[in-house]
PDB file of N, CA and C in Angstrom:
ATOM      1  N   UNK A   1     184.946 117.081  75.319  1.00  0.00           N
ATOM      2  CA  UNK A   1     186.384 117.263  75.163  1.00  0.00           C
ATOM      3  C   UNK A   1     187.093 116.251  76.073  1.00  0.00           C
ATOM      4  N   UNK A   2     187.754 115.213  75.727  1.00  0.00           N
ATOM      5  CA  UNK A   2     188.718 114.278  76.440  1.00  0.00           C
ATOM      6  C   UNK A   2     189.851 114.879  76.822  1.00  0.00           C
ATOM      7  N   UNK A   3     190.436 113.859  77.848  1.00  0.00           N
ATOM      8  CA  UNK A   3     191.731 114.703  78.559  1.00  0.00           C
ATOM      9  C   UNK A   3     193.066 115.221  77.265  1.00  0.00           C
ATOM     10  N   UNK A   4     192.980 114.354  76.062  1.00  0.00           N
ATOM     11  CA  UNK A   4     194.068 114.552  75.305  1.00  0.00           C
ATOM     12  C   UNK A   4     194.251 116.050  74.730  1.00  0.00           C
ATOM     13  N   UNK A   5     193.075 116.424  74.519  1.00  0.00           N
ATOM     14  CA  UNK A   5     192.787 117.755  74.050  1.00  0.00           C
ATOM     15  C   UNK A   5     193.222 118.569  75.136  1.00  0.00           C
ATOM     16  N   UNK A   6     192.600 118.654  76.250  1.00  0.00           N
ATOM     17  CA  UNK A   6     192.489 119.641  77.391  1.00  0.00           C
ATOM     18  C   UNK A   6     194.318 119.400  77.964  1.00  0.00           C
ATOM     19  N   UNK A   7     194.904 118.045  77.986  1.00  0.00           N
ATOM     20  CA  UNK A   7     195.845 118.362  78.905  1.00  0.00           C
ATOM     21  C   UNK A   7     196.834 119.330  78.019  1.00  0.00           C
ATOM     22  N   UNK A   8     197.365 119.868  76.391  1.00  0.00           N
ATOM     23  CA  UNK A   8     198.573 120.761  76.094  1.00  0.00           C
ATOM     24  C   UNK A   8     198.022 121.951  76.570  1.00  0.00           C
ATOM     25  N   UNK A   9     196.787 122.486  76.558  1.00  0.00           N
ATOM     26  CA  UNK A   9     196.727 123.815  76.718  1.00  0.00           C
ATOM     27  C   UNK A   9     196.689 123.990  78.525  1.00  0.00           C
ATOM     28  N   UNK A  10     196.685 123.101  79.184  1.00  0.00           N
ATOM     29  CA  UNK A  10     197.275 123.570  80.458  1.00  0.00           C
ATOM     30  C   UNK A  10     198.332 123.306  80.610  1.00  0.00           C
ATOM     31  N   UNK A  11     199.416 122.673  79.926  1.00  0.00           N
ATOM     32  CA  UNK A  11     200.709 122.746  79.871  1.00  0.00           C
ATOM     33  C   UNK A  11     201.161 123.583  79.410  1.00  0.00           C
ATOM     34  N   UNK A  12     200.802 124.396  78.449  1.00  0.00           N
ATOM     35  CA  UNK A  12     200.976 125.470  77.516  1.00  0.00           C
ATOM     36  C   UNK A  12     200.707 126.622  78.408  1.00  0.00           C
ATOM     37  N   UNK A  13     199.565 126.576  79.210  1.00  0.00           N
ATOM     38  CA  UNK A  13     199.438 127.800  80.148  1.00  0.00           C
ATOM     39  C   UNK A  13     200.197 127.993  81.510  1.00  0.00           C
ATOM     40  N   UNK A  14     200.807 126.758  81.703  1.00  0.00           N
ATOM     41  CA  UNK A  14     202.172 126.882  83.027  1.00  0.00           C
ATOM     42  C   UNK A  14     203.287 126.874  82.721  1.00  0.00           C
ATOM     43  N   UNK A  15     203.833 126.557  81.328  1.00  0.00           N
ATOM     44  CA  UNK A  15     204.906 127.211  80.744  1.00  0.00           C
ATOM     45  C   UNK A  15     204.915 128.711  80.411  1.00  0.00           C
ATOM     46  N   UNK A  16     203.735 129.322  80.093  1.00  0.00           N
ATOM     47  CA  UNK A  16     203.802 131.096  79.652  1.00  0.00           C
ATOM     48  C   UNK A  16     204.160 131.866  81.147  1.00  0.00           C
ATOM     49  N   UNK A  17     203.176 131.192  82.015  1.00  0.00           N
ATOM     50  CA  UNK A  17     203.243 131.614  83.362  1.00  0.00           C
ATOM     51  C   UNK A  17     204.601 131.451  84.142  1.00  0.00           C
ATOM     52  N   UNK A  18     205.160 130.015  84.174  1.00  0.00           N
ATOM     53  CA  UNK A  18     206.440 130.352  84.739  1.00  0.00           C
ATOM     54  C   UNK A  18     207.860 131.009  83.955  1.00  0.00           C
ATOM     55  N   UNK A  19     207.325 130.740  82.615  1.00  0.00           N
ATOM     56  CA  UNK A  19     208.443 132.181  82.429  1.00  0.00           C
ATOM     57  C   UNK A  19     208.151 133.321  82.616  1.00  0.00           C
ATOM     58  N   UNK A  20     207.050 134.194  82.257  1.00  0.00           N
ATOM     59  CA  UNK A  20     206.663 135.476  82.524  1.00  0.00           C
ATOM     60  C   UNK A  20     207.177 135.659  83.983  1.00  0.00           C
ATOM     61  N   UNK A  21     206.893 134.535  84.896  1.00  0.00           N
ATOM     62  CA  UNK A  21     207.526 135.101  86.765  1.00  0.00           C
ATOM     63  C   UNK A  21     208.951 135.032  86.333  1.00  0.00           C
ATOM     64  N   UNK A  22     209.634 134.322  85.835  1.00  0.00           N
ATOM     65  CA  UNK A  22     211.378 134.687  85.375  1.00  0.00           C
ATOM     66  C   UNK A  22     211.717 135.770  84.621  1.00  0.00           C
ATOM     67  N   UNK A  23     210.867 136.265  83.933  1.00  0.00           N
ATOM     68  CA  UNK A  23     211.227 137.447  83.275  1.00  0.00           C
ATOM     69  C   UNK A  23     210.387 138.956  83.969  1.00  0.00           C
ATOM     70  N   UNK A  24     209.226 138.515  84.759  1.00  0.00           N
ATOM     71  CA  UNK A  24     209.163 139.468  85.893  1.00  0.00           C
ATOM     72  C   UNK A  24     210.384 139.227  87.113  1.00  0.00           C
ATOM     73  N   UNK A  25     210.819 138.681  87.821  1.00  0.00           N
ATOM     74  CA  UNK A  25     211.841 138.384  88.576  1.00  0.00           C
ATOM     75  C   UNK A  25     212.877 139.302  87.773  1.00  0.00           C
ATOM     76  N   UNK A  26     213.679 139.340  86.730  1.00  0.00           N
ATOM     77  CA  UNK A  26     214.906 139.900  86.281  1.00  0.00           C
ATOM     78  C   UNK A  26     214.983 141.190  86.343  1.00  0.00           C
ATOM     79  N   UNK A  27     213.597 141.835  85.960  1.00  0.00           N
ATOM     80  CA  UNK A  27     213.071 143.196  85.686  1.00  0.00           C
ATOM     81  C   UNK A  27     213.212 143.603  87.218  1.00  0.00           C
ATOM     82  N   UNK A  28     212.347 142.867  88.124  1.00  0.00           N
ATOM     83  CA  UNK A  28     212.285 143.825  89.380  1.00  0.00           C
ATOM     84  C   UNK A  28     213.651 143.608  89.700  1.00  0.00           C
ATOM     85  N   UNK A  29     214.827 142.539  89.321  1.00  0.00           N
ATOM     86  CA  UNK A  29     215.689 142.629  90.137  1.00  0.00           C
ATOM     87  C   UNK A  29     216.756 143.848  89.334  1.00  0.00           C
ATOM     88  N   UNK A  30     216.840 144.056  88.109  1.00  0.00           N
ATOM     89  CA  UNK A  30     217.547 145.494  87.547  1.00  0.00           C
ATOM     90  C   UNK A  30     217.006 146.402  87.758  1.00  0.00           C
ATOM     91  N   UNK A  31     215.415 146.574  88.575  1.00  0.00           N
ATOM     92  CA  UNK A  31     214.672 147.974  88.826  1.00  0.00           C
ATOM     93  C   UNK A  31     215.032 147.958  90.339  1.00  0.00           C
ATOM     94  N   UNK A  32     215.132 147.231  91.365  1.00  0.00           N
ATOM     95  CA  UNK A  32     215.640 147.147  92.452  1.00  0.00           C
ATOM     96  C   UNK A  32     217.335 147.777  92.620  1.00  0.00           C
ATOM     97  N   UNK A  33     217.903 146.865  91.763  1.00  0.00           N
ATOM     98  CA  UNK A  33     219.431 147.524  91.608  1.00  0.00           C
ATOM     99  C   UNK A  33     219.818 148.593  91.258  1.00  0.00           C
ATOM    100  N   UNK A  34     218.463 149.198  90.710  1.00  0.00           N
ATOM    101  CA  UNK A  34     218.746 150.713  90.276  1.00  0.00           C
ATOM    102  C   UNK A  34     218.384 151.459  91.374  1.00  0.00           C
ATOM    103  N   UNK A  35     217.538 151.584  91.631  1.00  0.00           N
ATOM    104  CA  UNK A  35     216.383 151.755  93.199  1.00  0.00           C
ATOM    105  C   UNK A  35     217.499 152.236  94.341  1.00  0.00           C
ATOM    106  N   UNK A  36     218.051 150.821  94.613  1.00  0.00           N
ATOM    107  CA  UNK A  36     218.210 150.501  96.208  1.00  0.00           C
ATOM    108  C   UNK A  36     219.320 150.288  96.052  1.00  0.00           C
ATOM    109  N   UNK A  37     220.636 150.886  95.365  1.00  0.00           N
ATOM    110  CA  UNK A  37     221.550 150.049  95.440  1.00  0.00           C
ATOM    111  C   UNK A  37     222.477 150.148  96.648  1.00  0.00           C
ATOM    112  N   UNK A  38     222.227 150.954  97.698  1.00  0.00           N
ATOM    113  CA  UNK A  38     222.851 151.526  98.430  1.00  0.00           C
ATOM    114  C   UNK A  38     222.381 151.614 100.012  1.00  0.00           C
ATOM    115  N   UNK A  39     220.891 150.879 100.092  1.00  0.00           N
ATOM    116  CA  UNK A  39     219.923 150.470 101.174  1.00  0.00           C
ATOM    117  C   UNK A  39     220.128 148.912 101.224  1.00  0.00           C
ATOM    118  N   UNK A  40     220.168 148.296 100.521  1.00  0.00           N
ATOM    119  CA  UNK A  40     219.686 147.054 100.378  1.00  0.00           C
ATOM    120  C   UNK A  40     221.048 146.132  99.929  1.00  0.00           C
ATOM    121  N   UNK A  41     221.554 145.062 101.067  1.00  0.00           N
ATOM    122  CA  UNK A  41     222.727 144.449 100.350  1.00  0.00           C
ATOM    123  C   UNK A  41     222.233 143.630  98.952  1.00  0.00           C
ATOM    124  N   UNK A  42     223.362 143.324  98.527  1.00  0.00           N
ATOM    125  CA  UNK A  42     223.238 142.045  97.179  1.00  0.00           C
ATOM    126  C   UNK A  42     222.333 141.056  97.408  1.00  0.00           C
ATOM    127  N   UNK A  43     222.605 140.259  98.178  1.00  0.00           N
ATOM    128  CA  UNK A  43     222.398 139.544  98.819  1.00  0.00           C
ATOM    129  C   UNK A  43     220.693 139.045  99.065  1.00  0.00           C
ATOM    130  N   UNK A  44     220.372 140.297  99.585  1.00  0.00           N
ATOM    131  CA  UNK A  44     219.029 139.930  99.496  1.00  0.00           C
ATOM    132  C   UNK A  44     218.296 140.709  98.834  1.00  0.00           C
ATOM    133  N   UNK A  45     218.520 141.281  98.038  1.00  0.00           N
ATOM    134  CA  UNK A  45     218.220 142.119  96.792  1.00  0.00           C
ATOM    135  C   UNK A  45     217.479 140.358  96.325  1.00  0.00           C
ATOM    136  N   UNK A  46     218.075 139.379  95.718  1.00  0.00           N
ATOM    137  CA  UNK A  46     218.238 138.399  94.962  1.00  0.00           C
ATOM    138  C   UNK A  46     217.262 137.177  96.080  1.00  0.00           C
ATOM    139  N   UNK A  47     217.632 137.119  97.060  1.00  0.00           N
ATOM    140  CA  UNK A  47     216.845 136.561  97.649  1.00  0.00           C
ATOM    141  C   UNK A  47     215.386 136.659  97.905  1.00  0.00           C
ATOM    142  N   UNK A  48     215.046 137.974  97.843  1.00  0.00           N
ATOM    143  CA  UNK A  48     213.322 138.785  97.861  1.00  0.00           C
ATOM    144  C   UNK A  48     213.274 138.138  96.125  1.00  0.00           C
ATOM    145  N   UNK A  49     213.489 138.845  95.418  1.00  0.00           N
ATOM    146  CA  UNK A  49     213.134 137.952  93.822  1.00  0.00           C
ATOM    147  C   UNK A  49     213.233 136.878  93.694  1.00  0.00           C
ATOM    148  N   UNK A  50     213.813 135.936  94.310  1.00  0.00           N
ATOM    149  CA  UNK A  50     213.558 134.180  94.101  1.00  0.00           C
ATOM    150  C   UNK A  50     212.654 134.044  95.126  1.00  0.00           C
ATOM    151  N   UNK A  51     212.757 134.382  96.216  1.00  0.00           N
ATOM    152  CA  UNK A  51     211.335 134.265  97.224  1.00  0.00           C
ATOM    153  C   UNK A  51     209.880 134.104  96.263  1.00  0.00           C
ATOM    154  N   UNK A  52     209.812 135.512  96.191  1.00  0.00           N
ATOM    155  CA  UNK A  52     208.197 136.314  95.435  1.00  0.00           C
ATOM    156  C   UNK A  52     208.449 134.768  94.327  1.00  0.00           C
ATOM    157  N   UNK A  53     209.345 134.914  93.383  1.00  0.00           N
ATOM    158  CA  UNK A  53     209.000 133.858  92.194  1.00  0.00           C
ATOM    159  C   UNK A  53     208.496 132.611  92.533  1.00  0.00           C
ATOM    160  N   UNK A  54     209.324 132.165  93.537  1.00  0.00           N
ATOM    161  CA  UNK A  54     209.351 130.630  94.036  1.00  0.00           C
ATOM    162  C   UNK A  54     207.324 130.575  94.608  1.00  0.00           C
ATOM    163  N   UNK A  55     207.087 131.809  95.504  1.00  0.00           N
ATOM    164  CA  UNK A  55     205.874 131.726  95.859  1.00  0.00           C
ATOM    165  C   UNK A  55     204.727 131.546  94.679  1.00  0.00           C
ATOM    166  N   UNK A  56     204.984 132.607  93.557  1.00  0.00           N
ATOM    167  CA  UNK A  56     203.863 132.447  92.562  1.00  0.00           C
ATOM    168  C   UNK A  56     204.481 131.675  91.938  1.00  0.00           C
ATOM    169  N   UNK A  57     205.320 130.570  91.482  1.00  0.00           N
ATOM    170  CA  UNK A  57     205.257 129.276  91.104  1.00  0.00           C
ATOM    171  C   UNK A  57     204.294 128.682  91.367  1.00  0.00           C
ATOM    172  N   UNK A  58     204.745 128.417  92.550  1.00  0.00           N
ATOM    173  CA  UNK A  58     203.988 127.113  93.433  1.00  0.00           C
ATOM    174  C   UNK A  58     202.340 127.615  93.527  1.00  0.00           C
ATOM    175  N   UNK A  59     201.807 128.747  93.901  1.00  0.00           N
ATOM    176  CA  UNK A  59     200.632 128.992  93.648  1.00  0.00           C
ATOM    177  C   UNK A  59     200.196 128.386  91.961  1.00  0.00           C
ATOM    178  N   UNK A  60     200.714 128.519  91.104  1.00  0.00           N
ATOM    179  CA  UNK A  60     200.446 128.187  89.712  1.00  0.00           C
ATOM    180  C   UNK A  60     200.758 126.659  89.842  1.00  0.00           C
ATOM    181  N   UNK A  61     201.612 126.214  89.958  1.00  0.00           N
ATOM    182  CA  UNK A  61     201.581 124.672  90.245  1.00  0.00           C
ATOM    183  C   UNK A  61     200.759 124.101  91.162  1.00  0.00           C
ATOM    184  N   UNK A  62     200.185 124.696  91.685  1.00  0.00           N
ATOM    185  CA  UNK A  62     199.386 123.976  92.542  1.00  0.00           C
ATOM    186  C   UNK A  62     197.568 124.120  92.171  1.00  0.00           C
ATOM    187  N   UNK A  63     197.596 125.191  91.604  1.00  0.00           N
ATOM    188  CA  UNK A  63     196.268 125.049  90.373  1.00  0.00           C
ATOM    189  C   UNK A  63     196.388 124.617  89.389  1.00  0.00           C
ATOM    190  N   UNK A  64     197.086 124.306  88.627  1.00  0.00           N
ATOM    191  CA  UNK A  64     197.892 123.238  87.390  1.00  0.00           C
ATOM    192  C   UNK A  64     197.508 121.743  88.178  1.00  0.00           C
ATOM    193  N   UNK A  65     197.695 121.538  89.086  1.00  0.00           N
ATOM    194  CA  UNK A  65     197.676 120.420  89.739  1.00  0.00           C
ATOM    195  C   UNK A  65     196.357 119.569  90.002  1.00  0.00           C
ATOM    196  N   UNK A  66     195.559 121.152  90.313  1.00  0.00           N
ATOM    197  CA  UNK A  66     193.967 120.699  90.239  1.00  0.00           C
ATOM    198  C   UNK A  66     193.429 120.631  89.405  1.00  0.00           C
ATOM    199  N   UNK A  67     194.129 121.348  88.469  1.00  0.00           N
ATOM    200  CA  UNK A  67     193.365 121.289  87.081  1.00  0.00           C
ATOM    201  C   UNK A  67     193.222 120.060  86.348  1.00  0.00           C
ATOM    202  N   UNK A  68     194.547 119.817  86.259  1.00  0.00           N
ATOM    203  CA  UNK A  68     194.794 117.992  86.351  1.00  0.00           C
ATOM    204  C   UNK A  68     193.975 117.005  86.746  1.00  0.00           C
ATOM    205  N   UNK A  69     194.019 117.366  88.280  1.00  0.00           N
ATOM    206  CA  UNK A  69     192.962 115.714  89.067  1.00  0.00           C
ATOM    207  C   UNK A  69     191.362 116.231  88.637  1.00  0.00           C
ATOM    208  N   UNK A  70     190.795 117.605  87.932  1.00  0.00           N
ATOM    209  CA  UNK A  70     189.760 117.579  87.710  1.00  0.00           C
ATOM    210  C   UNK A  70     189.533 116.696  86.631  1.00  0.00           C
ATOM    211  N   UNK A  71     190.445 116.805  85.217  1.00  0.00           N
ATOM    212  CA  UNK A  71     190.756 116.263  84.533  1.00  0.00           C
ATOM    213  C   UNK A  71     190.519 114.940  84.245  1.00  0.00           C
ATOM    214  N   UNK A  72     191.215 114.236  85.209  1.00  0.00           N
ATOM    215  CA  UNK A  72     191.465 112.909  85.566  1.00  0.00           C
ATOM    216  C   UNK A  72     190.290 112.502  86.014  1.00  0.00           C
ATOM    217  N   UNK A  73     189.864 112.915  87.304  1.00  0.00           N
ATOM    218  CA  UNK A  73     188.203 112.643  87.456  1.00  0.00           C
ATOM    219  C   UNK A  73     187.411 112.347  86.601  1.00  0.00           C
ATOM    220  N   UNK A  74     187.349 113.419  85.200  1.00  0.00           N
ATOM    221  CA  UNK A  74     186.280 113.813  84.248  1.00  0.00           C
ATOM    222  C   UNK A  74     186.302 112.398  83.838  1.00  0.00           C
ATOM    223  N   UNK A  75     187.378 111.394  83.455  1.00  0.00           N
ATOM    224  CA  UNK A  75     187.132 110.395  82.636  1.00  0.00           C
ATOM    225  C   UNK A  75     186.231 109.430  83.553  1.00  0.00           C
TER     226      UNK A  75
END
């Protein structure tokens, strides 16, 4: 299997992934607002959900990344 084949379906698999964390992010943040609305300012209600997202991004981009230079190697 050459890189042409292999590289859409890991593009294909860090696009499912970083939306699923945007559409997990929205959920915890209307299950939070329901939750906590009265413990927890606005403020960082929103800030903890872009945190967590921003973290499992970058964990996924950064194995996307290796997946890549394995890739690249292979040739």
């Amino acid at each position: 299997m050459d890189r042409k084949d292999r590289l859409p379906r890991y593009i294909e698999k860090y696009l499912v992934y970083s939306i699923s964390s945007i559409y997990v992010g929205v959920f915890l943040f209307f299950v939070l607002m329901k939750l906590l609305p009265d413990f927890m300012p606005f403020n960082s209600i929103i800030f903890i959900i872009f945190f967590a997202s921003s973290i499992f991004l970058m964990k996924i981009a950064d194995n996307w990344k290796k997946e890549l230079q394995e890739i690249a190697e292979d040739e």
